[in-house]
Protein backbone atom coordinates (compact mmCIF):
# COMPACT_ATOMS: atom_id res chain seq x y z
CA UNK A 1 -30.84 38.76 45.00
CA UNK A 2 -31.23 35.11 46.12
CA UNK A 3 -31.59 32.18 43.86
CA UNK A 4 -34.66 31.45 44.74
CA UNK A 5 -35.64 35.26 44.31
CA UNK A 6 -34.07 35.77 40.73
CA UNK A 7 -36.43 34.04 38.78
CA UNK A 8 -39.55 35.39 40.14
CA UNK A 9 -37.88 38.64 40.03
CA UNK A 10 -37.40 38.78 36.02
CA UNK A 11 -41.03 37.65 36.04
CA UNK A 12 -41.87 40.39 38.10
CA UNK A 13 -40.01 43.49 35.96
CA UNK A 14 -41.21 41.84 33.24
CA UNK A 15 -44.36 41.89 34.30
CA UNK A 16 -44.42 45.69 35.40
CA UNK A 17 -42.50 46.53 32.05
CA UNK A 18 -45.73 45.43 30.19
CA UNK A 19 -48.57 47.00 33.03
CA UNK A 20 -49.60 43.60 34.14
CA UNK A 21 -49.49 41.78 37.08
CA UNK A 22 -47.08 38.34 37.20
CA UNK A 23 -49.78 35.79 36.71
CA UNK A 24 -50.74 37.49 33.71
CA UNK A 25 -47.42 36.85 31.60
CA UNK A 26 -48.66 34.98 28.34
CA UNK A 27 -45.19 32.99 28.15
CA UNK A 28 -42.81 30.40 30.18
CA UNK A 29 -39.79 31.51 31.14
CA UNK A 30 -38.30 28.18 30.88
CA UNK A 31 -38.81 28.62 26.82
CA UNK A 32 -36.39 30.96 26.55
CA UNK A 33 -34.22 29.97 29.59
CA UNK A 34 -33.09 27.34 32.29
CA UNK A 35 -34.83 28.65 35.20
CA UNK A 36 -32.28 26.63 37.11
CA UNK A 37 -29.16 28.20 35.61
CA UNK A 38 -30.91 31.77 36.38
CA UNK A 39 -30.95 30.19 40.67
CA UNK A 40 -27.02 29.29 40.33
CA UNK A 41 -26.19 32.81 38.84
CA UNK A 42 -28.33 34.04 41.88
CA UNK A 43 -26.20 32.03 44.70
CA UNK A 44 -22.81 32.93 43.20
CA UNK A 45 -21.31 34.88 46.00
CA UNK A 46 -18.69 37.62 44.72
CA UNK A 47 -17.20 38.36 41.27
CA UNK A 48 -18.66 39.84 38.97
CA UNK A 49 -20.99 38.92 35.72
CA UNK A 50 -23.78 40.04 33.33
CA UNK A 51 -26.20 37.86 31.57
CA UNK A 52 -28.33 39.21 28.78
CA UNK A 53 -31.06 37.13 27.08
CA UNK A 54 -34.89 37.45 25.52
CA UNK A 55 -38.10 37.27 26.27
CA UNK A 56 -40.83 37.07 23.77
CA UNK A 57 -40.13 40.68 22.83
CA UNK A 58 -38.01 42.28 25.45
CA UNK A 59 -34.43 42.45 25.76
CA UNK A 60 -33.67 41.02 29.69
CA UNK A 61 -30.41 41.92 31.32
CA UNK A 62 -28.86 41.17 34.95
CA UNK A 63 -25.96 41.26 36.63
CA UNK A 64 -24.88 40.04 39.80
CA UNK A 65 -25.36 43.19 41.96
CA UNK A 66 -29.18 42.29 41.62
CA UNK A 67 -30.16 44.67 39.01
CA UNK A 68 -32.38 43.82 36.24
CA UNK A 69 -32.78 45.67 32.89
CA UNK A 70 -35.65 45.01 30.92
CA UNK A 71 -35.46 46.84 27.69
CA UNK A 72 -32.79 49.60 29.12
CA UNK A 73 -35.56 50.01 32.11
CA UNK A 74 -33.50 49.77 35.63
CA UNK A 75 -36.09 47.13 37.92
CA UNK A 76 -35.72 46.76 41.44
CA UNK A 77 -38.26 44.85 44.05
CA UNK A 78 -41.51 46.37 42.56
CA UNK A 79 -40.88 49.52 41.12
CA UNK A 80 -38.63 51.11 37.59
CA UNK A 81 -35.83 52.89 39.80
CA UNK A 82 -34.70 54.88 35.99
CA UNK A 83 -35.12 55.03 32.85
C-alpha cells in the first residue's frame, strides 16, 4: 500500500463491504478523517502500526502491512480475502 493508494483503498472496501460501487459512497471521508494523515501512514516505510477509526457505521481498521478491516471483514485490492 502506497500513500496515494490508501485512501482510495478504504473507499474501495468500504464500498464492497456495503455492495456498491466507490462513487456511490453517501459520505466524505475527510468527515471522519484527514485524508492526508491516512497518505503519511501509507509512505511510512518499516515498523509497525495499526490505526482504527469510523465511518458512518462501520468500524475501519489498517495496519501497515496493507490490510484493511472493515467491520472484522479482511479487504484486499478488490475482493473480502476472510471473514
Amino acid at each position: 500500500m502506497t500513500g496515494d493508494d490508501i485512501v482510495f483503498d478504504v473507499i474501495n472496501a468500504i464500498a464492497e463491504s456495503d455492495g456498491i460501487e466507490p462513487s456511490e459512497v453517501d459520505f466524505n471521508l475527510s468527515d471522519h478523517i484527514n485524508p492526508e494523515a491516512l497518505e503519511k501512514l501509507g509512505e511510512v516505510q518499516g515498523g509497525v502500526w495499526e490505526l482504527a477509526f469510523r465511518v458512518s457505521d462501520h468500524h475501519v481498521r489498517l495496519n501497515h502491512d496493507g490490510t484493511i478491516f472493515i467491520d472484522g471483514r479482511r479487504y484486499e485490492a478488490d475482493s473480502v480475502v476472510q471473514e
